[in-house]
Protein backbone atom coordinates (compact mmCIF):
# COMPACT_ATOMS: atom_id res chain seq x y z
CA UNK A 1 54.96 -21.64 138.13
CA UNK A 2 56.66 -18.42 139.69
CA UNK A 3 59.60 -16.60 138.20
CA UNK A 4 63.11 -17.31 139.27
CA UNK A 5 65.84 -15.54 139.57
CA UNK A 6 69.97 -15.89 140.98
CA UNK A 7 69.82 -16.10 144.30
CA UNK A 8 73.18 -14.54 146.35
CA UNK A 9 74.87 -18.11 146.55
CA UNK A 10 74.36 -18.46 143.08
CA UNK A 11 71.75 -21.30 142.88
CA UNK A 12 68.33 -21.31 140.98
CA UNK A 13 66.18 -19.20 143.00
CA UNK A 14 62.34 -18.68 142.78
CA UNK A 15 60.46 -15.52 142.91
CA UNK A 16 60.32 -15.69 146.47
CA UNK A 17 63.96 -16.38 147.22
CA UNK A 18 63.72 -19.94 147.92
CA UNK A 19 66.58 -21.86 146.84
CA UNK A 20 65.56 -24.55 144.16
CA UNK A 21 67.60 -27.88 144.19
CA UNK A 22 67.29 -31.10 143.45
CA UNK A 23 66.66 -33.80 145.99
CA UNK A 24 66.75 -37.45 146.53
CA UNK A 25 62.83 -37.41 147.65
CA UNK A 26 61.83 -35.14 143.81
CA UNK A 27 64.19 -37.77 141.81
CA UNK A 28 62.31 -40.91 143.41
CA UNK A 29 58.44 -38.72 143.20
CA UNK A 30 59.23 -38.07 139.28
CA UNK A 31 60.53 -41.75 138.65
CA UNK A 32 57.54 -42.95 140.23
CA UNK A 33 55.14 -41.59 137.87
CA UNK A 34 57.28 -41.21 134.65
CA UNK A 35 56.09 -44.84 134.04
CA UNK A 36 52.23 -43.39 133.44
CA UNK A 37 50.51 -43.20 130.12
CA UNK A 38 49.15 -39.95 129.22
CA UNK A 39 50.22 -36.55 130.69
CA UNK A 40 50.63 -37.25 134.34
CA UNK A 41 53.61 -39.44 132.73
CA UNK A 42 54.56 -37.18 130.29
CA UNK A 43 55.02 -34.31 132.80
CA UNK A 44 57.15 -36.36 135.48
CA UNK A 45 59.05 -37.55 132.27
CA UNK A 46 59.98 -33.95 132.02
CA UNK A 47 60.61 -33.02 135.22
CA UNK A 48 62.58 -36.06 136.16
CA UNK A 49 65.02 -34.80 132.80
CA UNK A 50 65.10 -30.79 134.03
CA UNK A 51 66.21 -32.24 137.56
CA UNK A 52 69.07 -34.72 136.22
CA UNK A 53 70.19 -32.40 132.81
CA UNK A 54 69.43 -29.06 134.17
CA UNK A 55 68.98 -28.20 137.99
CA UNK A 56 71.60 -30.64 139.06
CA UNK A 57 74.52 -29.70 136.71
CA UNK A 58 74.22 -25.82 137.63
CA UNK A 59 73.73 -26.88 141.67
CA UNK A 60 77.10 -28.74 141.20
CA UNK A 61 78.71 -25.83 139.65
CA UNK A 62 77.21 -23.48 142.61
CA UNK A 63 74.88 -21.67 140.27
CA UNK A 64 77.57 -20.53 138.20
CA UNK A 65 75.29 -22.34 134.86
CA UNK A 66 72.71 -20.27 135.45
CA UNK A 67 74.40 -16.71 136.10
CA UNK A 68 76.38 -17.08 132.92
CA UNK A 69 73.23 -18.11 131.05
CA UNK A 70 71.14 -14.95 132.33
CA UNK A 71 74.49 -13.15 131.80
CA UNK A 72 74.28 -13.87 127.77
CA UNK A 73 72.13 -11.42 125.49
CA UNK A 74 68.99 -12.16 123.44
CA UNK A 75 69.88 -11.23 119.75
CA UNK A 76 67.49 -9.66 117.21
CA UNK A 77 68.33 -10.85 114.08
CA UNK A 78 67.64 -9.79 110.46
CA UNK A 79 66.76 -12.09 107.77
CA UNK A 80 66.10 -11.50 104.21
CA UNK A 81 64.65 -14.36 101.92
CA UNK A 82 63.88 -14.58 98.53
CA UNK A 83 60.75 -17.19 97.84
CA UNK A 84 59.88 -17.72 94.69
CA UNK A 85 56.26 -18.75 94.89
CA UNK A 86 55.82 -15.89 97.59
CA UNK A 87 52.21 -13.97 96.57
CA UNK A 88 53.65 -11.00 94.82
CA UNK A 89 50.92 -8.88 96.97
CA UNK A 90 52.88 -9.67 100.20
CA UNK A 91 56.19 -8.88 98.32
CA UNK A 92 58.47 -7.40 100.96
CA UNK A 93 56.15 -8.25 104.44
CA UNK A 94 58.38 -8.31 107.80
CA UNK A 95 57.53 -11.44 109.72
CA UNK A 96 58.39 -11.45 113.38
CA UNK A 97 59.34 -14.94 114.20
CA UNK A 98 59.80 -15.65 118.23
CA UNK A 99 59.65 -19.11 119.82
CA UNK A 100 61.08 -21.25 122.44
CA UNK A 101 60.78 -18.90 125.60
CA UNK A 102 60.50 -22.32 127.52
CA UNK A 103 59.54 -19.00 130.64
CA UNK A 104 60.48 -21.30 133.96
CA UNK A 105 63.69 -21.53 136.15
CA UNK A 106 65.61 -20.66 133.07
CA UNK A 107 64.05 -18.16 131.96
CA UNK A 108 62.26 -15.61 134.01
CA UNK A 109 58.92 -13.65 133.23
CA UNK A 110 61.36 -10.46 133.27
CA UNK A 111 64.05 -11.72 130.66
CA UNK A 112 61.42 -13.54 128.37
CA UNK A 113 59.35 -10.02 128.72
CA UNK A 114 62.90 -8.32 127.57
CA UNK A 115 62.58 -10.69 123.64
CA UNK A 116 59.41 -9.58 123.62
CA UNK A 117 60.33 -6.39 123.88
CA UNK A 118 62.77 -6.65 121.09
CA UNK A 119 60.43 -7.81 118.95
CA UNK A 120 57.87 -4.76 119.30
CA UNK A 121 60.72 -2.50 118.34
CA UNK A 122 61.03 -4.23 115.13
CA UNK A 123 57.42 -3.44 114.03
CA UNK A 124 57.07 -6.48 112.55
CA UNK A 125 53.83 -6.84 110.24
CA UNK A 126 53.04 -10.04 111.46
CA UNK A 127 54.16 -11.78 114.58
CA UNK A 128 54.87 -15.76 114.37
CA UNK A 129 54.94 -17.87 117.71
CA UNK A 130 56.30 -21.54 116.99
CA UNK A 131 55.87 -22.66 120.47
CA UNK A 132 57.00 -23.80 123.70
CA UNK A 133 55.92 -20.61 125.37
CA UNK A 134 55.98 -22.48 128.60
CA UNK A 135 58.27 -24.70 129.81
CA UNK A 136 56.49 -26.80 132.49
CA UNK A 137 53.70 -25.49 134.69
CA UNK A 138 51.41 -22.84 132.44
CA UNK A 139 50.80 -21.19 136.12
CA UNK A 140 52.76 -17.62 136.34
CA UNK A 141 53.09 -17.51 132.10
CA UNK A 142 50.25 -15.06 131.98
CA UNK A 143 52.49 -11.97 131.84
CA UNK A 144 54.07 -13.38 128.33
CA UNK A 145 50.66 -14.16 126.38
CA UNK A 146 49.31 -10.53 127.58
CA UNK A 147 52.60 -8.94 126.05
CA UNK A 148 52.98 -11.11 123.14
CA UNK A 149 48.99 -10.75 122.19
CA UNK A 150 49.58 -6.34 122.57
CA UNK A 151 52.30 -6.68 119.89
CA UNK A 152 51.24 -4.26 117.35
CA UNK A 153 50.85 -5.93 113.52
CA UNK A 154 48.73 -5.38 111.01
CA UNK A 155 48.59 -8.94 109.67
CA UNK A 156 48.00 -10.20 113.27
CA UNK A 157 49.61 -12.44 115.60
CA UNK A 158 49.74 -16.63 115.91
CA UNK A 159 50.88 -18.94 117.46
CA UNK A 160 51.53 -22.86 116.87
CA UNK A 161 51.86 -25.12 120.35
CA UNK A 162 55.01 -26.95 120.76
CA UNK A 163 55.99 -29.60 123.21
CA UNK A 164 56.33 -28.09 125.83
CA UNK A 165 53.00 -26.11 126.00
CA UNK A 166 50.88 -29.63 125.94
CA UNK A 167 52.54 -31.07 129.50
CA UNK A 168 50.30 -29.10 131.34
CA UNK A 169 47.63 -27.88 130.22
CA UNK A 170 47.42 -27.30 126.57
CA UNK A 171 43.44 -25.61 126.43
CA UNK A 172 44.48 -22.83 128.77
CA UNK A 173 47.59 -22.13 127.01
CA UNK A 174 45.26 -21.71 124.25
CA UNK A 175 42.62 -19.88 126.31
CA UNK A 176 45.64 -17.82 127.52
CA UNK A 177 46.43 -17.15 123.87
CA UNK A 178 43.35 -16.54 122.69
CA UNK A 179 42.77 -13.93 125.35
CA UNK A 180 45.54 -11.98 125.46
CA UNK A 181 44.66 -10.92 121.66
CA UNK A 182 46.52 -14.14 119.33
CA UNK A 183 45.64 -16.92 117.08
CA UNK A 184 46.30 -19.88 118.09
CA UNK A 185 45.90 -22.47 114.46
CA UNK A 186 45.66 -26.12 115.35
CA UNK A 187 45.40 -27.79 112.25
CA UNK A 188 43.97 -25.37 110.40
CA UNK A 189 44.78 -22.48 107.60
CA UNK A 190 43.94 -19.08 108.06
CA UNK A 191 43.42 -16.01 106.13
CA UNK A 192 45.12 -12.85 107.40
CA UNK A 193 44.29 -9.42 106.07
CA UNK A 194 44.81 -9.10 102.71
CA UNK A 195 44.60 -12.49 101.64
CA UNK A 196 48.05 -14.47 102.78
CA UNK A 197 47.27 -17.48 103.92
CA UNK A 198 48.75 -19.28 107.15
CA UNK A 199 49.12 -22.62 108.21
CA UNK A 200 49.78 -24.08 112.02
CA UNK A 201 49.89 -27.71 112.76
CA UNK A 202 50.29 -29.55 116.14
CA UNK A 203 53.13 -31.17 117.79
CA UNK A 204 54.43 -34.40 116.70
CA UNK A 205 57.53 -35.80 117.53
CA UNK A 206 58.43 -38.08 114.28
CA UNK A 207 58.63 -37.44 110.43
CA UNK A 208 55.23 -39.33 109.57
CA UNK A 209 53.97 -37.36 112.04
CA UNK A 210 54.31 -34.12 110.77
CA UNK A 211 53.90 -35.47 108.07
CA UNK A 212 49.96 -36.60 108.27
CA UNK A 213 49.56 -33.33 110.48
CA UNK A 214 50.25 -31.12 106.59
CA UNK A 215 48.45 -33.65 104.90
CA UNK A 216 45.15 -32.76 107.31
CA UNK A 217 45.65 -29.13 106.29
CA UNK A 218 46.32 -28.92 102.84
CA UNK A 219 43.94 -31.93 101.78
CA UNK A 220 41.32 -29.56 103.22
CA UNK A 221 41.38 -27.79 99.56
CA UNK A 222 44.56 -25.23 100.05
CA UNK A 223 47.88 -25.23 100.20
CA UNK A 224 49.56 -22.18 102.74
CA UNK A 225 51.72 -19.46 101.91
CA UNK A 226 53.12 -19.51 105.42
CA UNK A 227 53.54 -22.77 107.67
CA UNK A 228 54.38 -22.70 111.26
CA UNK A 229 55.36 -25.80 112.97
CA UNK A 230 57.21 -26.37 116.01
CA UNK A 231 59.10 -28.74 114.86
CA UNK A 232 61.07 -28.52 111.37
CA UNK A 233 60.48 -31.98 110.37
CA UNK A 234 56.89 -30.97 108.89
CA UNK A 235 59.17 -29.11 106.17
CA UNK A 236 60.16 -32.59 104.58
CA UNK A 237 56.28 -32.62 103.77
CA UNK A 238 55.83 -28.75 103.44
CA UNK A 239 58.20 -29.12 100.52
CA UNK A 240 56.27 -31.59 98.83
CA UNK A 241 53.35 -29.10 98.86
CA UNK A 242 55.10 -26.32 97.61
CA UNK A 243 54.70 -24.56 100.60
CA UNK A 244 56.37 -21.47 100.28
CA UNK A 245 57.95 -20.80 103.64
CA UNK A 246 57.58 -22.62 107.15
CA UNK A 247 58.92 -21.67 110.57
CA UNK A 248 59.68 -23.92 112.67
CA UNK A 249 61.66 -23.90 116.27
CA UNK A 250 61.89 -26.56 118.76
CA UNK A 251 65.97 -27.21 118.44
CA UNK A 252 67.25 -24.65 119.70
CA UNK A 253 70.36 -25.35 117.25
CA UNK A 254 71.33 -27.32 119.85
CA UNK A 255 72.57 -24.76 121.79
CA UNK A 256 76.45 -25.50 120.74
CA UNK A 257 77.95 -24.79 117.44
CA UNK A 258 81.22 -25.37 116.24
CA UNK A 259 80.99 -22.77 113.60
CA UNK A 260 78.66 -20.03 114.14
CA UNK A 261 78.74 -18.92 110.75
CA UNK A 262 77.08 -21.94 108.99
CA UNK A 263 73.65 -21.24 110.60
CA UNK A 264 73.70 -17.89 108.64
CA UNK A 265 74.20 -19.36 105.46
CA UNK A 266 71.48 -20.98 103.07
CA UNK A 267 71.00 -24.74 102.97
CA UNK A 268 69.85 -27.28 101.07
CA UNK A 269 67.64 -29.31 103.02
CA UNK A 270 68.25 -32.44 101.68
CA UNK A 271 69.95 -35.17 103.36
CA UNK A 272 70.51 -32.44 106.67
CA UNK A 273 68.98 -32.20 110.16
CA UNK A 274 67.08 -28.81 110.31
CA UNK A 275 68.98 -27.56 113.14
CA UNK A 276 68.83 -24.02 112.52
CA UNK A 277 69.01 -20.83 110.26
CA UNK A 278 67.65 -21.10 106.39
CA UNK A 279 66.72 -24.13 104.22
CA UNK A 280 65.39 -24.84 101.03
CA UNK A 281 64.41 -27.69 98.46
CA UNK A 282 62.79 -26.56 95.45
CA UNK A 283 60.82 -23.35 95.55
CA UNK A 284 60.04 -24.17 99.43
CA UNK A 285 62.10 -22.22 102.25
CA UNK A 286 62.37 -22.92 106.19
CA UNK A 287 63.14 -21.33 108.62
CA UNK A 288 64.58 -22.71 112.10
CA UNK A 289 65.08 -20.44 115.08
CA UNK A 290 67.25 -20.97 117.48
CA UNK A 291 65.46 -19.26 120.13
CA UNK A 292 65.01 -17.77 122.99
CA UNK A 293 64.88 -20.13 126.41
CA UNK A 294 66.81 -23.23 126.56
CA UNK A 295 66.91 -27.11 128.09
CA UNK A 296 70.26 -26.54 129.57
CA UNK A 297 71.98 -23.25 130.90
CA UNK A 298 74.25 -23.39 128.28
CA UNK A 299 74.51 -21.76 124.92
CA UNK A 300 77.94 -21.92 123.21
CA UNK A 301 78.39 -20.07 119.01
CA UNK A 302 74.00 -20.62 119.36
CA UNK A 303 72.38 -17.67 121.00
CA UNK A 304 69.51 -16.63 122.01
CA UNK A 305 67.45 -14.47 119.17
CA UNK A 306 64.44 -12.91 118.04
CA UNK A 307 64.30 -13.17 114.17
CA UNK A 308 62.73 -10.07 111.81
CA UNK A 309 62.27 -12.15 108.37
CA UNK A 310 61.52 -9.91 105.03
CA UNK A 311 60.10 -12.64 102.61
CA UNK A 312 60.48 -11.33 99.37
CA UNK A 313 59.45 -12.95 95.37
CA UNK A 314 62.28 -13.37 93.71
């Protein structure tokens, strides 16, 4: 995968100034193979939906999708949350929370460099990654696990895989990961300095999904202090636990909102899709990002952001 950029006639545009549209011949290619088991189908799957829902509205509209998009500025946005089950040792810890960077032909290697940037600045003491680093092809991503594993934090860095990352290749993602100076938890708990401990489960698309994927951690013998999870359905389960705080990502918020407001207000999670901003039910807390890349070129009262989260007891 190369970075892209806006060509002069306004279409996607790769590194190399060729003009990226979608064709008749790529269409039929991808529909041939979508019908495949495993990840040869899974990957034309996806790249026979970023053709129709994202490529080919913005080539309609003469790029003009796509320039907007870049156009729009990456947020970094403060959070403070009061957990009540939070270890009183870790009273007051800044969490860096990034996710989504989906780096491709929406998002190029410069501009998802740029959040990353934002999120040094912040000094966060720990840096959480809830996936979808990649979009499609892993190839040209290197640039974003070497900047995201120099973040300086003292409580270390890690990172959760998301959808996205397992079409291609999910063990070098990992191996990228790992190498660039970040933890990549697949199933497992952690303990970071000090003695907080964190979670990070796998992708899975449905409720009992997620749902089994907690159950495999905490049945090991411990329950987390900190949960990340691509997607926020693995808080219906986290709650049960008493986790005291996931992350999750994945949504996006959808990308449109109404009312921007209600995605900076407190929830309860009950009975409500986890689209984005704070939730809680009981003493447990999530977390949803909207973040950074996107599916479409399109973000509308939703955008992008890099989240600084001070989890305090209380």
């Amino acid at each position: 995968m190369v970075a892209c950029k806006v060509s002069s006639w306004g279409s996607m545009s790769n590194s190399k100034g060729k003009k990226v549209r979608v064709t008749v011949k790529e269409l039929v290619a991808h529909g041939k193979l979508a019908a495949r088991a495993g990840n040869a189908g899974r990957m034309a799957r996806a790249k026979l939906r970023h053709a129709v829902l994202t490529k080919l509205p913005d080539q309609i509209v003469g790029g003009a999708l796509l320039r907007n998009h870049l156009k729009q500025s990456i947020e970094i946005r403060k959070v403070d949350l009061k957990v009540a089950n939070w270890p009183a040792k870790f009273d007051g810890i800044r969490v860096g929370h990034i996710s989504d960077l989906h780096v491709g032909e929406l998002m190029p290697v410069s501009r998802a460099l740029e959040a990353v940037e934002l999120l040094a600045n912040a000094k966060p003491d720990l840096v959480a990654c809830t996936g979808d680093v990649v979009d499609l092809d892993v190839a040209g991503c290197e640039p974003i696990f070497a900047a995201l594993g120099q973040l300086r934090a003292s409580m270390g860095r890690y990172l959760v895989l998301g959808n996205h990352d397992l079409l291609d290749d999910d063990q070098r993602v990992t191996r990228l990961a790992r190498e660039s100076g970040m933890t990549t938890l697949r199933n497992e708990i952690l303990i970071a300095r000090g003695g907080l401990r964190i979670g990070g489960i796998d992708w899975s698309r449905t409720l009992a999904g997620n749902a089994q994927e907690v159950r495999t951690i905490v049945e090991q013998g411990t329950v987390p202090h900190l949960l990340l999870a691509h997607n926020p359905k693995a808080f219906r389960e986290a709650a049960k636990w008493n986790v005291p705080l996931t992350l999750s990502g994945h949504t996006h918020g959808g990308q449109f909102a109404l009312l921007p407001s209600l995605r900076k207000k407190p929830r309860a999670a009950a009975s409500r899709s986890l689209r984005a901003g704070h939730y809680h039910e009981g003493d447990s807390h999530l977390f949803v990002t909207t973040g950074v890349g996107g599916w479409f070129p399109l973000r509308v009262n939703c955008p992008a952001e890099v989240v600084v989260i001070t989890v305090r007891r209380g």
